[in-house]
C-alpha atoms as a PDB file:
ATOM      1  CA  UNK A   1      93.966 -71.264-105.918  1.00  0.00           C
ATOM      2  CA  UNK A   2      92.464 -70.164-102.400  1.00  0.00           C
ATOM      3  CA  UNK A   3      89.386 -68.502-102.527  1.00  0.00           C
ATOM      4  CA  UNK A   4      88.742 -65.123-100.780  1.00  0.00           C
ATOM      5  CA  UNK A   5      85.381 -64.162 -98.733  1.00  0.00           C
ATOM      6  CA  UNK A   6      84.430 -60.707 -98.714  1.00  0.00           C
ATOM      7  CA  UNK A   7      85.680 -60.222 -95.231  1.00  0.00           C
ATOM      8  CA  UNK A   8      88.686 -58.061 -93.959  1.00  0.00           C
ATOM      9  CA  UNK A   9      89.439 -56.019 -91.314  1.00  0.00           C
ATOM     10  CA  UNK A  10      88.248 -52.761 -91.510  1.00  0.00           C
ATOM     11  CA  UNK A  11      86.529 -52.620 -86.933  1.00  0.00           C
ATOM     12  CA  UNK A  12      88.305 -49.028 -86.789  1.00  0.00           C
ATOM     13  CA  UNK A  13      86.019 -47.205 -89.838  1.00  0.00           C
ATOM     14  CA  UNK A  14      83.346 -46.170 -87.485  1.00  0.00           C
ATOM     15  CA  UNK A  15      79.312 -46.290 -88.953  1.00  0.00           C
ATOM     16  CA  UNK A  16      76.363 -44.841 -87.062  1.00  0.00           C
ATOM     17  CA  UNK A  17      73.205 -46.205 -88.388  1.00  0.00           C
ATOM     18  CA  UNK A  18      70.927 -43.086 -89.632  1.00  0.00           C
ATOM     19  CA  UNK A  19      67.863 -44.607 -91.842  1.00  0.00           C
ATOM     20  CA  UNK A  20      68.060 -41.026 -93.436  1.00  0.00           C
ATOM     21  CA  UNK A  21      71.308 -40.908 -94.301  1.00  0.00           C
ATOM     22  CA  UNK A  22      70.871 -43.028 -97.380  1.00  0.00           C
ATOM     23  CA  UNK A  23      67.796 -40.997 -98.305  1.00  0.00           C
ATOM     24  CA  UNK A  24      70.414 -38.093 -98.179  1.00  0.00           C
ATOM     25  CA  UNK A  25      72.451 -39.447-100.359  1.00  0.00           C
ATOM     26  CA  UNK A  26      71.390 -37.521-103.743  1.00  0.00           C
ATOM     27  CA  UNK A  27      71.796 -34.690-102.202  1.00  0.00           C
ATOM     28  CA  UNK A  28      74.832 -34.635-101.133  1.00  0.00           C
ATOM     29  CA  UNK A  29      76.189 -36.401-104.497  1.00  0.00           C
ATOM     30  CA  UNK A  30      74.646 -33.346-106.500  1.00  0.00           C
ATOM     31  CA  UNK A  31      76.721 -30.946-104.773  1.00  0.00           C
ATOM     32  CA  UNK A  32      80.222 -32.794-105.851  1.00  0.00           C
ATOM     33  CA  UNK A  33      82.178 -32.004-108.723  1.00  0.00           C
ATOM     34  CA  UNK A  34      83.449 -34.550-110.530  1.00  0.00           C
ATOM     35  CA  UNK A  35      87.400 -32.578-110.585  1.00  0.00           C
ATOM     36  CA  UNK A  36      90.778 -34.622-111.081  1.00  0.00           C
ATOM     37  CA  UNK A  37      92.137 -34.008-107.102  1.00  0.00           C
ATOM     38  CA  UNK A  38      95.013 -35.925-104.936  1.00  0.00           C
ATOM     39  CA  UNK A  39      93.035 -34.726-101.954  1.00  0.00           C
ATOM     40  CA  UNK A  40      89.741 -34.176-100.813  1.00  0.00           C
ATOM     41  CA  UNK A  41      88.957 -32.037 -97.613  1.00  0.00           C
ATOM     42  CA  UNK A  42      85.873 -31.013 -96.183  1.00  0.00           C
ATOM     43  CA  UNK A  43      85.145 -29.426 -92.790  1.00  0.00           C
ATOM     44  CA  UNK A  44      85.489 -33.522 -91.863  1.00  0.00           C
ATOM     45  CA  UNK A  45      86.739 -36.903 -93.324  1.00  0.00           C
ATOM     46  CA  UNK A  46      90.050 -35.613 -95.605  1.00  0.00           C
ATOM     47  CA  UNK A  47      90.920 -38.118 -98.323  1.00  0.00           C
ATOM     48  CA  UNK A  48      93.960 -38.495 -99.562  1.00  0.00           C
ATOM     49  CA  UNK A  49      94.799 -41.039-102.691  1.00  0.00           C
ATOM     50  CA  UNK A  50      97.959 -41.669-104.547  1.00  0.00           C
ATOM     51  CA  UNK A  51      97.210 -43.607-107.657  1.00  0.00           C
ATOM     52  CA  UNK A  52      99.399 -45.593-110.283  1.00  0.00           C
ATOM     53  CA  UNK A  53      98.325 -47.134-113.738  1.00  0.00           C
ATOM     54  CA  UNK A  54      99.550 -50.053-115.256  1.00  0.00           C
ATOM     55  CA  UNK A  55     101.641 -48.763-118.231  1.00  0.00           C
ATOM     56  CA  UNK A  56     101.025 -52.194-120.226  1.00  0.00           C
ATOM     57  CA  UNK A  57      97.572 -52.122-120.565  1.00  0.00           C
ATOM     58  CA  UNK A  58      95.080 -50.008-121.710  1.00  0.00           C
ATOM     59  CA  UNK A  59      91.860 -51.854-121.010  1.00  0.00           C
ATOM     60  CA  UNK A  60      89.258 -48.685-120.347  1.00  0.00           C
ATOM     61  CA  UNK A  61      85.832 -49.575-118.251  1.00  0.00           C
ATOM     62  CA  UNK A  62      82.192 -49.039-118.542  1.00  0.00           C
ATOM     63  CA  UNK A  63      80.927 -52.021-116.100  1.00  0.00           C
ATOM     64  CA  UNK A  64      82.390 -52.252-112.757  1.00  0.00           C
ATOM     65  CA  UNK A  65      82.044 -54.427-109.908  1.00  0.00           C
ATOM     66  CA  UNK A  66      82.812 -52.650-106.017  1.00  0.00           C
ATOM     67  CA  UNK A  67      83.940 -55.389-103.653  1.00  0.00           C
ATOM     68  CA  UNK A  68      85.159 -53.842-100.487  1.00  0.00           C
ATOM     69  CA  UNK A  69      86.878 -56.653 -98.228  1.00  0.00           C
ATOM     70  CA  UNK A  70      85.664 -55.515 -95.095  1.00  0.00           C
ATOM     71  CA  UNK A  71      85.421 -57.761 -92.020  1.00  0.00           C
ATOM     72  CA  UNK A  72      81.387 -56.718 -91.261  1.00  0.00           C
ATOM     73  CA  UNK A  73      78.655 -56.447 -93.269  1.00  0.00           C
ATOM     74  CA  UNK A  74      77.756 -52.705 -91.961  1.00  0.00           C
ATOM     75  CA  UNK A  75      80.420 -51.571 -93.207  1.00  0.00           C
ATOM     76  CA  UNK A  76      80.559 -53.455 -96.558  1.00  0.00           C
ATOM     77  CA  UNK A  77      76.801 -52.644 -97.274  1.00  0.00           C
ATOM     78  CA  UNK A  78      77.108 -48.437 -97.102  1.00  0.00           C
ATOM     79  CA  UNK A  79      80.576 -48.582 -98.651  1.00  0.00           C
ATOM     80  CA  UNK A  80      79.600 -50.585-101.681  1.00  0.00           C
ATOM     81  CA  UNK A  81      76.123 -48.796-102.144  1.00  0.00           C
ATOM     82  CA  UNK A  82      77.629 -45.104-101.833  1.00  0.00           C
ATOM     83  CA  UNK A  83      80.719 -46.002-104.449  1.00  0.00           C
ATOM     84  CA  UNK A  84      77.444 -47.721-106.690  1.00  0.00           C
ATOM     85  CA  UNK A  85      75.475 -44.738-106.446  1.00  0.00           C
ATOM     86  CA  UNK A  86      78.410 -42.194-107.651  1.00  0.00           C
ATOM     87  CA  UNK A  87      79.799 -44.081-110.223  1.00  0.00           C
ATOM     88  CA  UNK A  88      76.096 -44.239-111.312  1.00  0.00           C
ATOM     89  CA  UNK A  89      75.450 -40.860-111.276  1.00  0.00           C
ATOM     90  CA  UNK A  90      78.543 -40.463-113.302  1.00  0.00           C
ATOM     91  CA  UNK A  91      77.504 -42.442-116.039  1.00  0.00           C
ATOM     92  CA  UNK A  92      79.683 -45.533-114.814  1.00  0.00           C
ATOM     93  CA  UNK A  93      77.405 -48.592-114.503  1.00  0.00           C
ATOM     94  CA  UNK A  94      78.588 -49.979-110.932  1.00  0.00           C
ATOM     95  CA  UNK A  95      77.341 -53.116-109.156  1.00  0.00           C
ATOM     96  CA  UNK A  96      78.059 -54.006-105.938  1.00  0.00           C
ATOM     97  CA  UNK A  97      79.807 -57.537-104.750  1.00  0.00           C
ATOM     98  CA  UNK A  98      76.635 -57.676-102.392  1.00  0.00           C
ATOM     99  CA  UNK A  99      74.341 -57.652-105.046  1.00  0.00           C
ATOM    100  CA  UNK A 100      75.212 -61.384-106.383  1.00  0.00           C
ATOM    101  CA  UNK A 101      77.454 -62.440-103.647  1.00  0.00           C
ATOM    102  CA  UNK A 102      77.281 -64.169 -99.968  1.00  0.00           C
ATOM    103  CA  UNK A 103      79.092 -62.093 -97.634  1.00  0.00           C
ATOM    104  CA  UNK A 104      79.029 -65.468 -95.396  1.00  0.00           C
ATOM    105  CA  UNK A 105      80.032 -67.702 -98.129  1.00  0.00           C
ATOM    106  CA  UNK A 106      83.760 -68.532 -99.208  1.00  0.00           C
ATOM    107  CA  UNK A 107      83.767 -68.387-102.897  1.00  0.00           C
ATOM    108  CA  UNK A 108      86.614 -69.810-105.276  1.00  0.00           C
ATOM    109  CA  UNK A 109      88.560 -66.538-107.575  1.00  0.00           C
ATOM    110  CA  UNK A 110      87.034 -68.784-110.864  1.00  0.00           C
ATOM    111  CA  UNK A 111      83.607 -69.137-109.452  1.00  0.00           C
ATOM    112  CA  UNK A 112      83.829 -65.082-108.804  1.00  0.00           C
ATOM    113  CA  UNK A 113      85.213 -64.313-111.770  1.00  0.00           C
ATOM    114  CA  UNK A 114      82.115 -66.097-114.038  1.00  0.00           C
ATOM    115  CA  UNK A 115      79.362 -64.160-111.952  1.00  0.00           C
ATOM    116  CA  UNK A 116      81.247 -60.959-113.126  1.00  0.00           C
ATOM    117  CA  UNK A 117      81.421 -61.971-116.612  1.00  0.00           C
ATOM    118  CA  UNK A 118      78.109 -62.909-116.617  1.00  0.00           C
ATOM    119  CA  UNK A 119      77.158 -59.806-115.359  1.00  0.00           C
ATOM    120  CA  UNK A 120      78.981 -58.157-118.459  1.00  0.00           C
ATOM    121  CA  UNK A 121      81.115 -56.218-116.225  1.00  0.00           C
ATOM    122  CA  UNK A 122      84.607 -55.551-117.677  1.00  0.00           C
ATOM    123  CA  UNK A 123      86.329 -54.170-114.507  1.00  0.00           C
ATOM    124  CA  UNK A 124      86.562 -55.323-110.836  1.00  0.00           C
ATOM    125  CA  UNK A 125      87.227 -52.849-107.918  1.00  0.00           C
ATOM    126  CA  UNK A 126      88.611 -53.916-104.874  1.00  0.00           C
ATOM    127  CA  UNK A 127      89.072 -52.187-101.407  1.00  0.00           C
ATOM    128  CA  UNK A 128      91.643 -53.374 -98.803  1.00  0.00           C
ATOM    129  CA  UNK A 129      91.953 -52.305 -95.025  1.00  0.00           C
ATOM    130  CA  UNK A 130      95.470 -51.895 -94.791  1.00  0.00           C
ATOM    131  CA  UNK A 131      95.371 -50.486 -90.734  1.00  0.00           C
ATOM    132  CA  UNK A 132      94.747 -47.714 -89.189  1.00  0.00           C
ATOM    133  CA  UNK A 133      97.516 -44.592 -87.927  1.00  0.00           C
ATOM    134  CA  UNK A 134      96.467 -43.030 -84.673  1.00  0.00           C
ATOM    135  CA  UNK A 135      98.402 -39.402 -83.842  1.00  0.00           C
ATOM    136  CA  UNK A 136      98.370 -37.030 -80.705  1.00  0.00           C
ATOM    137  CA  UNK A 137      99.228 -33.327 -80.733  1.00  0.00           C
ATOM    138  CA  UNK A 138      99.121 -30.651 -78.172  1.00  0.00           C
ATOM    139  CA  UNK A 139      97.097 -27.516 -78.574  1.00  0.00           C
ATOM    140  CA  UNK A 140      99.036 -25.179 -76.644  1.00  0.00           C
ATOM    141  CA  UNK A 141      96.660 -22.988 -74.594  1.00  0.00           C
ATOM    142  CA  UNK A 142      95.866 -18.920 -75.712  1.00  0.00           C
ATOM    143  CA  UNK A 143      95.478 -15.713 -73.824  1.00  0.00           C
ATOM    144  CA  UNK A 144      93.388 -13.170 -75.684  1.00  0.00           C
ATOM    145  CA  UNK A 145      91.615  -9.751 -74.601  1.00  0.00           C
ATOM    146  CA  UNK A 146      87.996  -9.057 -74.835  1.00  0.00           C
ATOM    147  CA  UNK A 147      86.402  -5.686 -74.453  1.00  0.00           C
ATOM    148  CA  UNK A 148      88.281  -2.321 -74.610  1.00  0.00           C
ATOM    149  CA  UNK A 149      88.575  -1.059 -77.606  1.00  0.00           C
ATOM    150  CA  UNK A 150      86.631  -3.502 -79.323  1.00  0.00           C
ATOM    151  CA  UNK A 151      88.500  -6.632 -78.241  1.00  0.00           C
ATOM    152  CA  UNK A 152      92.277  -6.572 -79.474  1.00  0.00           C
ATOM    153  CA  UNK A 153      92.355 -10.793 -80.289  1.00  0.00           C
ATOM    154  CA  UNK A 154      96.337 -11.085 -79.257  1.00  0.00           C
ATOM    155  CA  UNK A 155      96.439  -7.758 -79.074  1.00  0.00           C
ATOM    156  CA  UNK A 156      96.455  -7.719 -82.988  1.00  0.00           C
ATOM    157  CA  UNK A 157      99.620  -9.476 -83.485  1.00  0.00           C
ATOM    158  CA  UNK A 158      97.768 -13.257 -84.129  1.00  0.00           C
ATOM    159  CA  UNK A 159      98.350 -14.292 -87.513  1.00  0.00           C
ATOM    160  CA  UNK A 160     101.515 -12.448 -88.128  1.00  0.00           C
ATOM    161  CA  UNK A 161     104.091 -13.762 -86.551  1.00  0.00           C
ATOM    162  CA  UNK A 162     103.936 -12.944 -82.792  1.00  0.00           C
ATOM    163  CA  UNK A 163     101.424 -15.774 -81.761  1.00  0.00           C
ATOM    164  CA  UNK A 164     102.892 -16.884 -78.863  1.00  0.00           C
ATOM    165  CA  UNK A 165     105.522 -14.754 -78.771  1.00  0.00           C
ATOM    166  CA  UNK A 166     105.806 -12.507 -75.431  1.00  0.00           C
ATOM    167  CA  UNK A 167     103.131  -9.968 -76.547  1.00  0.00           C
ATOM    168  CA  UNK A 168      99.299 -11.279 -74.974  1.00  0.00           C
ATOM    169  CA  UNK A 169      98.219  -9.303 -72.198  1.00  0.00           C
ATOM    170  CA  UNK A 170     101.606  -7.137 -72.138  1.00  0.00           C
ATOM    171  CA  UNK A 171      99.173  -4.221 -73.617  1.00  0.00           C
ATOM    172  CA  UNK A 172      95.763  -5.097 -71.655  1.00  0.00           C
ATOM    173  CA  UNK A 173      95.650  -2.167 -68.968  1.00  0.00           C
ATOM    174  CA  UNK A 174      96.205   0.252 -72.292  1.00  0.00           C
ATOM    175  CA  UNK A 175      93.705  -1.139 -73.886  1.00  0.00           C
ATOM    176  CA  UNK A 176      91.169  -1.381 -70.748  1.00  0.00           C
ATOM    177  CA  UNK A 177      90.192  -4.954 -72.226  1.00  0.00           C
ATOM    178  CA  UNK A 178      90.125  -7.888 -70.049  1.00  0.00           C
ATOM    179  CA  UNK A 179      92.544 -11.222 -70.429  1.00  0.00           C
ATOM    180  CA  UNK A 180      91.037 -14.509 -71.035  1.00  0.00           C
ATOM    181  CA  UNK A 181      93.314 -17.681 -71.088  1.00  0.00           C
ATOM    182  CA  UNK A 182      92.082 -20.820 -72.405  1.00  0.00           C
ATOM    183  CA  UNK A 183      93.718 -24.040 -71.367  1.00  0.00           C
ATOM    184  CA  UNK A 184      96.011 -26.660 -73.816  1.00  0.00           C
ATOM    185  CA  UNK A 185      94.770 -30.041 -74.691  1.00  0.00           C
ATOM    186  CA  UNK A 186      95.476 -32.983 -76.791  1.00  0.00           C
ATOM    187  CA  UNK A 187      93.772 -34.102 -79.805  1.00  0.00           C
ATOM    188  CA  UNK A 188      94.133 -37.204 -81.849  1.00  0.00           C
ATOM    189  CA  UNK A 189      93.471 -38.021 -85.220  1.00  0.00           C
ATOM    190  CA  UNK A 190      92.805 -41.346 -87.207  1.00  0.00           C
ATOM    191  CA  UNK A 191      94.090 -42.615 -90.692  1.00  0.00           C
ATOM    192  CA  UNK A 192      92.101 -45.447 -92.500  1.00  0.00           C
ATOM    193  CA  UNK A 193      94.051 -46.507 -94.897  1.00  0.00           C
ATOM    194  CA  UNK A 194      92.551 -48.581 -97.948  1.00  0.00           C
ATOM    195  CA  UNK A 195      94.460 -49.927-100.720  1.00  0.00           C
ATOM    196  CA  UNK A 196      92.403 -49.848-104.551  1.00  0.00           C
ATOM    197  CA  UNK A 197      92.860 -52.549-106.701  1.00  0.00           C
ATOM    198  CA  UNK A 198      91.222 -52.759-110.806  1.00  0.00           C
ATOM    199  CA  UNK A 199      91.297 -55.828-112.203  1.00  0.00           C
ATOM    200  CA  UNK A 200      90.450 -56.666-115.884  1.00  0.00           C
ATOM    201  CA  UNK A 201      90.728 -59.544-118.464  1.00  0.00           C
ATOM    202  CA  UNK A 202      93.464 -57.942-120.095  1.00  0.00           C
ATOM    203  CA  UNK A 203      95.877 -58.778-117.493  1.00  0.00           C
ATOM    204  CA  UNK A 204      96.639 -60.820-114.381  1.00  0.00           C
ATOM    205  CA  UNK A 205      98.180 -57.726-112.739  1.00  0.00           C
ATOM    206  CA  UNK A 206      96.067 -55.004-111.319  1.00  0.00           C
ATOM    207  CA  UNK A 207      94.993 -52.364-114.263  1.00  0.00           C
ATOM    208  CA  UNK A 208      95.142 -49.840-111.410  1.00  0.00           C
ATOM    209  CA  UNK A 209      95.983 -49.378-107.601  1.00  0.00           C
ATOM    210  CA  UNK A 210      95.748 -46.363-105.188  1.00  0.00           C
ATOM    211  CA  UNK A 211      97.036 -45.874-101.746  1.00  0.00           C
ATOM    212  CA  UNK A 212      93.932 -44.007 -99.792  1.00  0.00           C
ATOM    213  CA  UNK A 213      94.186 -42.672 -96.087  1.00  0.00           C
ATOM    214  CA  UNK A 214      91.093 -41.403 -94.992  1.00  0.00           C
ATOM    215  CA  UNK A 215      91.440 -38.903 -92.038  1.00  0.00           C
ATOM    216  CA  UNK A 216      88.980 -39.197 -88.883  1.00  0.00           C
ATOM    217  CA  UNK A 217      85.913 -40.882 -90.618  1.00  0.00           C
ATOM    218  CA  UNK A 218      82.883 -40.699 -88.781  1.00  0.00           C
ATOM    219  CA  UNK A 219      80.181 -42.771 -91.416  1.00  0.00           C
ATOM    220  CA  UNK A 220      81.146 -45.662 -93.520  1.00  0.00           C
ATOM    221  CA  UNK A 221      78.923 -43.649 -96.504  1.00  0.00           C
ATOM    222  CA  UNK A 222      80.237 -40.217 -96.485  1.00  0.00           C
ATOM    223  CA  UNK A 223      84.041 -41.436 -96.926  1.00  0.00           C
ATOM    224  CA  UNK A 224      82.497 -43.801 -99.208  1.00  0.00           C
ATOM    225  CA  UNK A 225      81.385 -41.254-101.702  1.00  0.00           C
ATOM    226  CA  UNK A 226      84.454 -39.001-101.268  1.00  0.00           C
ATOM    227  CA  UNK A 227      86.905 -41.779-101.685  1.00  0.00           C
ATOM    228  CA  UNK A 228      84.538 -42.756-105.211  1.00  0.00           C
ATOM    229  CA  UNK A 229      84.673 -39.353-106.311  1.00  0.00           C
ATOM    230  CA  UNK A 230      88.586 -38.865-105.827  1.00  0.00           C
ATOM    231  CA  UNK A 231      88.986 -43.011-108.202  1.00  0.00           C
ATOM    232  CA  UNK A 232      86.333 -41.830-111.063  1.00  0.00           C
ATOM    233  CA  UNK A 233      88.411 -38.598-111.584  1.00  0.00           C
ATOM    234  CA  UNK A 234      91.923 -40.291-111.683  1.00  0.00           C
ATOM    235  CA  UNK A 235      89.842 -43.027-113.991  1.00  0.00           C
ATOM    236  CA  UNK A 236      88.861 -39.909-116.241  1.00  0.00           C
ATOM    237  CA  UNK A 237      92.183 -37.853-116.471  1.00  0.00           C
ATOM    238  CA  UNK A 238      94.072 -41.348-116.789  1.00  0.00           C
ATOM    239  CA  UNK A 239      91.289 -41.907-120.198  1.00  0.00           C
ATOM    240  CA  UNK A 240      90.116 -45.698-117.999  1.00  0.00           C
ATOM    241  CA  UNK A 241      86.572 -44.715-119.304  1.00  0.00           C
ATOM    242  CA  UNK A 242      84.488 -46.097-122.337  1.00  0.00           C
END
């Protein structure tokens, strides 16, 4: 059987280093609750994950090992260690592949699977690059008054239903405001998408697997810990935990 080494492809995840963003981390994993969600959304990074379990077994977990197949060791490193340190926090002992493995070594599945098992751990998690989608959309431009009485935004018709629809700056000179037009432009947005795997003993087919797109991610460890938090509530509502 081929072996695998912990390499993918995963160039288009983009990871500036910050020394302090590590040092962050508890703090930002105290403010998350751990809530059964499909998606995720913040003022940045979105995740989505759609998530099936293997009907046929019922193996549950209380050791896991995270072994994101990335193609560079930045991003495997933050990944890994921001999925560790939630599950952790959670009460899910975690271990990442880095912590035992080579990233620059090609190890045999058998020689893999005896450094989890002697590691006690009864789960394996595995993350996939599966591409990335890139989308464009126009903005169209706006026309708005300021001033007047008080500044009539679209001349109070934005939000209900006349956006765009004939009535900016028809009413300016009654309303002694002045018309400001701002200009259209295009934005684009990225989807990561990562394919979950769970492996156990009880079964050569995956225990559980989840589609994940991650929307415009801007550090390898912040999508890390949303992407964790999204997996250990489907792990809890599905009853995967010892």
């Amino acid at each position: 059987m081929p072996g695998i080494r912990v390499y993918n492809n995963a160039n288009l995840i983009s990871n500036k280093p910050n020394k302090k963003k590590m040092k962050s981390l508890k703090i930002y994993y105290s403010i998350l609750a751990a809530t059964a969600v499909v998606v995720i959304s913040a003022c940045s990074t979105p995740v989505s994950l759609t998530a099936s379990k293997n009907p046929n077994d019922n193996s549950t977990i209380s050791k896991v090992v995270v072994m994101p197949l990335f193609e560079k060791i930045e991003f495997i490193k933050p990944f890994e260690q921001a999925v560790d340190y939630y599950f952790n926090s959670q009460g899910l002992k975690s271990i990442g592949s880095l912590d035992f493995l080579n990233p620059a070594v090609k190890y045999p599945i058998a020689d893999i699977k005896k450094k989890c098992d002697s590691l006690q751990a009864d789960a394996i998690l595995i993350f996939a690059y599966q591409g990335t989608d890139k989308n464009e959309s126009y903005v169209p431009g706006t026309t708005y008054i300021t001033g007047g009485f008080g500044g009539y935004w679209g001349n109070g018709f934005w939000g209900a239903g006349y956006y765009g629809g004939g009535y900016y700056g028809g009413f300016s000179g009654g309303y002694y405001g002045t018309v400001v037009s701002t200009g259209g432009y295009w934005t684009s947005t990225s989807i990561v998408n990562l394919k979950a795997s769970v492996y156990t003993h009880a079964s050569k087919d995956p225990l559980w697997t989840a589609e994940i797109q991650v929307t415009d991610p801007k550090y390898v460890d912040e999508a890390a810990v949303k992407i964790a938090r999204a997996i250990y509530a489907h792990w809890k509502n599905d009853n995967m935990l010892k």
